[in-house]
Structures are given as C-alpha cells and as structure tokens.
N, C-alpha and C. Protein backbone atom coordinates (compact mmCIF):
# COMPACT_ATOMS: atom_id res chain seq x y z
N UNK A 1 0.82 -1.18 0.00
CA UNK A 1 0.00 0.00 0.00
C UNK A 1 0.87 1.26 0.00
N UNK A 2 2.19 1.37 1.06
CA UNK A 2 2.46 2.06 0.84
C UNK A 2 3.11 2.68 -0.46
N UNK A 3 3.59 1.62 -1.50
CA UNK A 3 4.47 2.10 -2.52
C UNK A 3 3.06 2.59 -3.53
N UNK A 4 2.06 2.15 -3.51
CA UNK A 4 1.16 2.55 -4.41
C UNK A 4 0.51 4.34 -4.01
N UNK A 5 1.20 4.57 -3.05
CA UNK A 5 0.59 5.72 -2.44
C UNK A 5 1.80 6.54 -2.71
N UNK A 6 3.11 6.01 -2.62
CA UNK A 6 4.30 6.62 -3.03
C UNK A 6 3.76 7.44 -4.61
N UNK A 7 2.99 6.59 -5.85
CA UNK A 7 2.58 6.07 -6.95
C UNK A 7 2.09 7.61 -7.15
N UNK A 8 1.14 7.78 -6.11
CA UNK A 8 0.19 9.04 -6.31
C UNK A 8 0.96 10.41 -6.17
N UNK A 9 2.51 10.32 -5.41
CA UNK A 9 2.93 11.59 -5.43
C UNK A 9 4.03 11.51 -6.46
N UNK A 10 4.57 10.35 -6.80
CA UNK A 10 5.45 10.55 -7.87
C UNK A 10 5.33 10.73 -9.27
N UNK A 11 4.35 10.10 -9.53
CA UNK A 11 3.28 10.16 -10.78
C UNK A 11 1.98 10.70 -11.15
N UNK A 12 1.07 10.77 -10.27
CA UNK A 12 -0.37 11.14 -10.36
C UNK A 12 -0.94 12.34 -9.63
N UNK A 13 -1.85 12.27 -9.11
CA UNK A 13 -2.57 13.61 -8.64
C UNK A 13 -2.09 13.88 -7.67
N UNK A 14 -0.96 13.60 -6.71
CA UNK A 14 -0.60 14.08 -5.45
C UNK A 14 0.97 15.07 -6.11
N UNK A 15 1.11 14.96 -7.03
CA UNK A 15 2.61 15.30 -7.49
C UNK A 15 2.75 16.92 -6.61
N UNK A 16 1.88 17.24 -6.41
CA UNK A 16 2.35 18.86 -5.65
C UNK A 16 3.01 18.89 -4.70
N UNK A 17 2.83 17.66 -4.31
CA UNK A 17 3.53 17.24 -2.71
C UNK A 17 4.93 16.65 -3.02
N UNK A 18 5.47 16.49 -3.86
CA UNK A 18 6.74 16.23 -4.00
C UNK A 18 7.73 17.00 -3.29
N UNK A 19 8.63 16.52 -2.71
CA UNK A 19 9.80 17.46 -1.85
C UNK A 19 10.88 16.67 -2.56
N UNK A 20 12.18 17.09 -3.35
CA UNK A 20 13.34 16.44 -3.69
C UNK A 20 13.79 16.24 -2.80
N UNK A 21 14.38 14.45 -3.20
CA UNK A 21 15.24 14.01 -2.03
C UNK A 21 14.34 13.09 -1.44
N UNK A 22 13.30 13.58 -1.47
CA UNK A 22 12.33 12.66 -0.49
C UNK A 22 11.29 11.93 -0.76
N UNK A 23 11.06 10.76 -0.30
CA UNK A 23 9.90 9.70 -0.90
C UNK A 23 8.90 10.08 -0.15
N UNK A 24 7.74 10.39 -1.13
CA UNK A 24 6.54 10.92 -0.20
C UNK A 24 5.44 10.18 -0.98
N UNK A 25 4.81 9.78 0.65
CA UNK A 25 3.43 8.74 0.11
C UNK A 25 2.28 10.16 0.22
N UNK A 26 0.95 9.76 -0.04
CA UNK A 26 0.04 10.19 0.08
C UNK A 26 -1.61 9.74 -1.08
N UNK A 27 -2.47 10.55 -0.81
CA UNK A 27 -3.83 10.55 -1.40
C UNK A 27 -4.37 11.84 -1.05
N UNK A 28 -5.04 12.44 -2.35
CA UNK A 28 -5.64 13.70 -2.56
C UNK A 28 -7.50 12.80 -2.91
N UNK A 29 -8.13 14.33 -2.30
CA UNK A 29 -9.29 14.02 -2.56
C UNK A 29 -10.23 15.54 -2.72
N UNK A 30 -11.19 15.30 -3.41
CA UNK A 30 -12.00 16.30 -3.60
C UNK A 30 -13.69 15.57 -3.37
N UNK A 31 -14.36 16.58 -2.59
CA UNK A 31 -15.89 16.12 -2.26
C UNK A 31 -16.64 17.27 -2.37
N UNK A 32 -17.78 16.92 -2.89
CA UNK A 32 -18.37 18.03 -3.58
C UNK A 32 -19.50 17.94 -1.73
N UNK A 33 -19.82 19.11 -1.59
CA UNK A 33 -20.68 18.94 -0.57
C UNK A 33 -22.53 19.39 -0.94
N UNK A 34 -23.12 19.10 0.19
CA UNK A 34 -24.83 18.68 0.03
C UNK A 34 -25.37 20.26 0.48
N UNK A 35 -26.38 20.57 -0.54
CA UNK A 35 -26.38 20.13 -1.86
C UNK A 35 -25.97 20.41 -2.72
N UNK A 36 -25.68 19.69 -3.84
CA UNK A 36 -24.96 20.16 -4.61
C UNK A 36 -24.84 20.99 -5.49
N UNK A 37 -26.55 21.70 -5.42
CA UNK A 37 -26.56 22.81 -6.60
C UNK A 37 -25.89 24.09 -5.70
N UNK A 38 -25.11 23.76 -4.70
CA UNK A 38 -24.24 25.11 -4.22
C UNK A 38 -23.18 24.71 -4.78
N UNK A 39 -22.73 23.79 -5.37
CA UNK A 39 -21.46 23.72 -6.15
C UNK A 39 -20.04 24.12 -4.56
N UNK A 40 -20.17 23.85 -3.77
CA UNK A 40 -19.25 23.68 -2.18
C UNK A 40 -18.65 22.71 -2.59
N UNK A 41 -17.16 23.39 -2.36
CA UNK A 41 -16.50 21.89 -2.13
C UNK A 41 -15.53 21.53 -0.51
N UNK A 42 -14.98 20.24 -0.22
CA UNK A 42 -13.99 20.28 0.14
C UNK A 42 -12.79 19.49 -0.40
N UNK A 43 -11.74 20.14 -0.55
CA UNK A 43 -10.59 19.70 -0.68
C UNK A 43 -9.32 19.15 0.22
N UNK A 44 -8.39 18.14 -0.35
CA UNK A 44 -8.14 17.37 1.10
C UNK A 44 -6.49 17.09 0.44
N UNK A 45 -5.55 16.46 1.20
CA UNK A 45 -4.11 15.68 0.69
C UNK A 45 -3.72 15.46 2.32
N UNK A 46 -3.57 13.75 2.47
CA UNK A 46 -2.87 13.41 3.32
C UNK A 46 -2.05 12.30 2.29
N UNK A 47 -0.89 12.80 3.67
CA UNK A 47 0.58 12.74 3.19
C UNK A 47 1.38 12.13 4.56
N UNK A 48 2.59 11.09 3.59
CA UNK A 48 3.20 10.84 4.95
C UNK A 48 4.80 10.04 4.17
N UNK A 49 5.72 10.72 4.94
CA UNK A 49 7.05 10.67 4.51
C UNK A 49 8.35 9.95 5.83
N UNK A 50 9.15 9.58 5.44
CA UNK A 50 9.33 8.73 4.73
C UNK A 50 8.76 7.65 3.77
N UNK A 51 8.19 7.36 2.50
CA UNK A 51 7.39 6.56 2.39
C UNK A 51 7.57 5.32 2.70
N UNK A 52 8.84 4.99 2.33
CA UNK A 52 9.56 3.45 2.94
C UNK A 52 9.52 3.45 4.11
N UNK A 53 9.40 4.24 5.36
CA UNK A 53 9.76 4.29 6.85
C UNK A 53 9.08 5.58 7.18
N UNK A 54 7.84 5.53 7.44
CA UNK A 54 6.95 6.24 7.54
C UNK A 54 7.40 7.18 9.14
N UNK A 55 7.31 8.62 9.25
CA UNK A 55 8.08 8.90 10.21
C UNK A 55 6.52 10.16 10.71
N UNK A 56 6.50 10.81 9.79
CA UNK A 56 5.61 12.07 9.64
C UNK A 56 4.59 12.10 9.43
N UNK A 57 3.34 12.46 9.32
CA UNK A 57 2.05 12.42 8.40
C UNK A 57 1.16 13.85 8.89
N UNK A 58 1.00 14.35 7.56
CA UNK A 58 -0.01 15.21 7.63
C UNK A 58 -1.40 14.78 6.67
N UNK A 59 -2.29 15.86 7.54
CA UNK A 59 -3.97 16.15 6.76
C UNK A 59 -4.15 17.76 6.41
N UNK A 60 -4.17 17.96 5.36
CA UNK A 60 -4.82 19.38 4.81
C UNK A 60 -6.17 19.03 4.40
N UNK A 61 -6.96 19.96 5.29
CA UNK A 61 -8.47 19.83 4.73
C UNK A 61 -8.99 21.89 4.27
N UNK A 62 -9.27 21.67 3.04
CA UNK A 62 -9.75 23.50 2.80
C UNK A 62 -10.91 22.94 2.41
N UNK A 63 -11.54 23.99 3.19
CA UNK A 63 -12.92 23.90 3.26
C UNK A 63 -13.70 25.10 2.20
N UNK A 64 -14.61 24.91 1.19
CA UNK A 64 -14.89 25.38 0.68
C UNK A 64 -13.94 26.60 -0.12
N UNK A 65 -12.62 26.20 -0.97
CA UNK A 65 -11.94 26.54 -1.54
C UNK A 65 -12.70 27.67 -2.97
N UNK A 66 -12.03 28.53 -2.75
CA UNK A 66 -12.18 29.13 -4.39
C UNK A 66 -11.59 29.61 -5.42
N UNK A 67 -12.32 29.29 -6.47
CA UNK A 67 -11.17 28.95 -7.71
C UNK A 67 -11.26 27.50 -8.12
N UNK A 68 -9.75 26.93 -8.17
CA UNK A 68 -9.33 25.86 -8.14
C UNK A 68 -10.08 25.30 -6.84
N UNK A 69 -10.31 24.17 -7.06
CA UNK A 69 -10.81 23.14 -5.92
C UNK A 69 -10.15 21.77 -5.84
N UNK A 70 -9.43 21.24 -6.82
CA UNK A 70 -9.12 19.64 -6.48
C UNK A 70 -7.90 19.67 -5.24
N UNK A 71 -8.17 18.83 -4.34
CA UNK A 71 -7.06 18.19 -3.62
C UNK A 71 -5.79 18.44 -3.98
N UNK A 72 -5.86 17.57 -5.56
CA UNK A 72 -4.31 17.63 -5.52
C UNK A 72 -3.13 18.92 -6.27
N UNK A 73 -3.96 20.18 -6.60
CA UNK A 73 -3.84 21.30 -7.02
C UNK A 73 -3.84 22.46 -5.73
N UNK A 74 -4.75 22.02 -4.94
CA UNK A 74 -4.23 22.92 -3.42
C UNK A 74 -3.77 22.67 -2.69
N UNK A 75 -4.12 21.44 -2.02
CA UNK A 75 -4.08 21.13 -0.87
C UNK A 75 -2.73 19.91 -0.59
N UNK A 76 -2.16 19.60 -1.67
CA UNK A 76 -0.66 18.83 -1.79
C UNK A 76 0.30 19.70 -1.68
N UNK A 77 0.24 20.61 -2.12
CA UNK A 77 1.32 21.85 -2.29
C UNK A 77 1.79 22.06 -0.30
N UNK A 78 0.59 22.28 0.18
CA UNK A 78 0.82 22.60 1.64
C UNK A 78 1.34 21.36 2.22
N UNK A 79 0.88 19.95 2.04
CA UNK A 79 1.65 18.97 2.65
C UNK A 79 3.09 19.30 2.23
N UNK A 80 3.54 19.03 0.83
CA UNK A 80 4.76 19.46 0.34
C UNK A 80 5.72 20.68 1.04
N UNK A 81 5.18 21.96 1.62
CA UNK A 81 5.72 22.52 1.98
C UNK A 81 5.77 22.34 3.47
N UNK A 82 5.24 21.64 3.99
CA UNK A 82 5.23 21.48 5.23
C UNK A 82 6.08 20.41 5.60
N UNK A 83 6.28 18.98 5.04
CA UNK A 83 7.30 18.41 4.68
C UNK A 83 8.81 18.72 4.42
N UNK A 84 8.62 19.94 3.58
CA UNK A 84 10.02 20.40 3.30
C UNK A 84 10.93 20.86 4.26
N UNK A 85 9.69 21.46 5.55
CA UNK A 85 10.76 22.23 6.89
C UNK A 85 10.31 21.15 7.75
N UNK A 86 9.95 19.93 7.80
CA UNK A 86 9.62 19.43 8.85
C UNK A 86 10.47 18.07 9.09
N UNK A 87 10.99 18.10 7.61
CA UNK A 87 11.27 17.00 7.36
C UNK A 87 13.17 16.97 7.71
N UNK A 88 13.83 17.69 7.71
CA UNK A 88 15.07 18.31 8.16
C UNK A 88 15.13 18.54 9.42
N UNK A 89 14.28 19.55 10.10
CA UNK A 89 13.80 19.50 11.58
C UNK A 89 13.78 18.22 12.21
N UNK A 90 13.37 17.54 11.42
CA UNK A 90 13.30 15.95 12.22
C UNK A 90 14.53 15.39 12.01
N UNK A 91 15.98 15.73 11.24
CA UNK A 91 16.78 15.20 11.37
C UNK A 91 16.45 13.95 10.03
N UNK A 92 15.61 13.65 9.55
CA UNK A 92 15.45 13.02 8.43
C UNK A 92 16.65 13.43 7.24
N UNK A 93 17.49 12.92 6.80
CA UNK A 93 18.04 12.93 5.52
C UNK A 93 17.48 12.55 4.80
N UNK A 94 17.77 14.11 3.17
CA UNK A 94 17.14 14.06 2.23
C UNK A 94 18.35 12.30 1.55
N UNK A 95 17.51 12.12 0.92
CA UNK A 95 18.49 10.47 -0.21
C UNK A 95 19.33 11.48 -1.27
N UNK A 96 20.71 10.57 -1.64
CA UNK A 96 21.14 11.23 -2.80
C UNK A 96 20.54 10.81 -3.92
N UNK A 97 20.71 11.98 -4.73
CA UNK A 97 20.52 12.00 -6.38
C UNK A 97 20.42 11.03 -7.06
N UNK A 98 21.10 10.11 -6.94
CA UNK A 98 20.84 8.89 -7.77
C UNK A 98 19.85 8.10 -7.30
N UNK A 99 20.00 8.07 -6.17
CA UNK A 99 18.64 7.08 -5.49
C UNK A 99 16.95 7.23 -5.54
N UNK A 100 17.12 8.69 -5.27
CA UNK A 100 15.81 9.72 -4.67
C UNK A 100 15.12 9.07 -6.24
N UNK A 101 15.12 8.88 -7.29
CA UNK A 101 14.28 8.39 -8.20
C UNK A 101 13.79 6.97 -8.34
N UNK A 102 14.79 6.14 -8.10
CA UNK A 102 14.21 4.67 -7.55
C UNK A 102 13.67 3.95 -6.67
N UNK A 103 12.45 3.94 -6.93
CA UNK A 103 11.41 3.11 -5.98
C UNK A 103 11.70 1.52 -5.51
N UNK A 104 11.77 1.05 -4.00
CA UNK A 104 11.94 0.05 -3.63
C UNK A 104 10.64 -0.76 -4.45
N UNK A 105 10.65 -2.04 -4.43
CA UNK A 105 9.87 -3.23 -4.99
C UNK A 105 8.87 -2.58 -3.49
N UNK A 106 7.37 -3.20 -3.85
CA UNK A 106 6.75 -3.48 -2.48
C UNK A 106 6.97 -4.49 -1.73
C-alpha cells in the first residue's frame, strides 16, 4: 500500500507534494458537498514521509476553496511545503541523487 501511495505523489494527482530528495506517500481528494446545486466543495491531501519508513504524516483539509478546488492542485502543495521544513527538523536525511528516483519493490 504504501508504494502505491508513493505512486500518487510521484506520478499522479498528489505530485504537488513532491519534496526532492524525499519519498513521499500520500492521497488527494475532492468532495463536492450537500447540496450540490451550491457547487461547495472540500478539498483534502494526506501525506506521509518517509514513504519506505513512515516517520511524519499530515492532513490538509480547505474547506470550501475558491477557484481551483481539487485536492491535488491545493491542498498537496501545503503537505509538500510542510514536509520540506519538517522534514530536516526531524533530522530526516534528504536520499542522494541517484537514489531519490528509484522506488523500492513493495
């Protein structure tokens, strides 16, 4: 599970949350709220890093966002940056260059 969640920030809709150096799992989500002819949304990205050795984890929830609304267009960016100083703070080393792109097998 976790490498498929790795999946979503290295490749797919979580990519905002990317921090170089660092393997970051997560899942973005968007929910339209009741009813729906108010067109409300909420937007969401939990995130959690190390992905191989899970150390950290955050939840961004924006509540009725405007503009842009998907998860992984707002609300990854803030895991990502929150990661970036949190993740040093913790004494976590970023991986070198050659590595930081290759994904362990699950």
């Amino acid at each position: 599970m976790r490498y498929v969640l790795e999946q979503v920030v290295a490749e797919g809709s979580g990519k905002k949350a990317k921090v170089e150096g660092f393997r970051i799992g997560g899942k973005t989500a968007t929910s339209e709220k009741l009813p729906r002819s108010l067109k409300k949304y909420i937007s969401s990205f939990i995130g959690f890093a190390p992905a191989d050795n899970p150390q950290v984890m955050a939840l961004i929830t924006i509540d009725e966002p405007e503009g842009i609304y998907y998860g992984g267009t707002i609300a990854a960016p803030v895991v990502g940056d929150l990661f970036k100083n949190i993740l040093p703070y913790l004494g976590i080393q970023a991986m070198e260059e050659e590595t930081a792109g290759h994904e362990s097998n699950p």
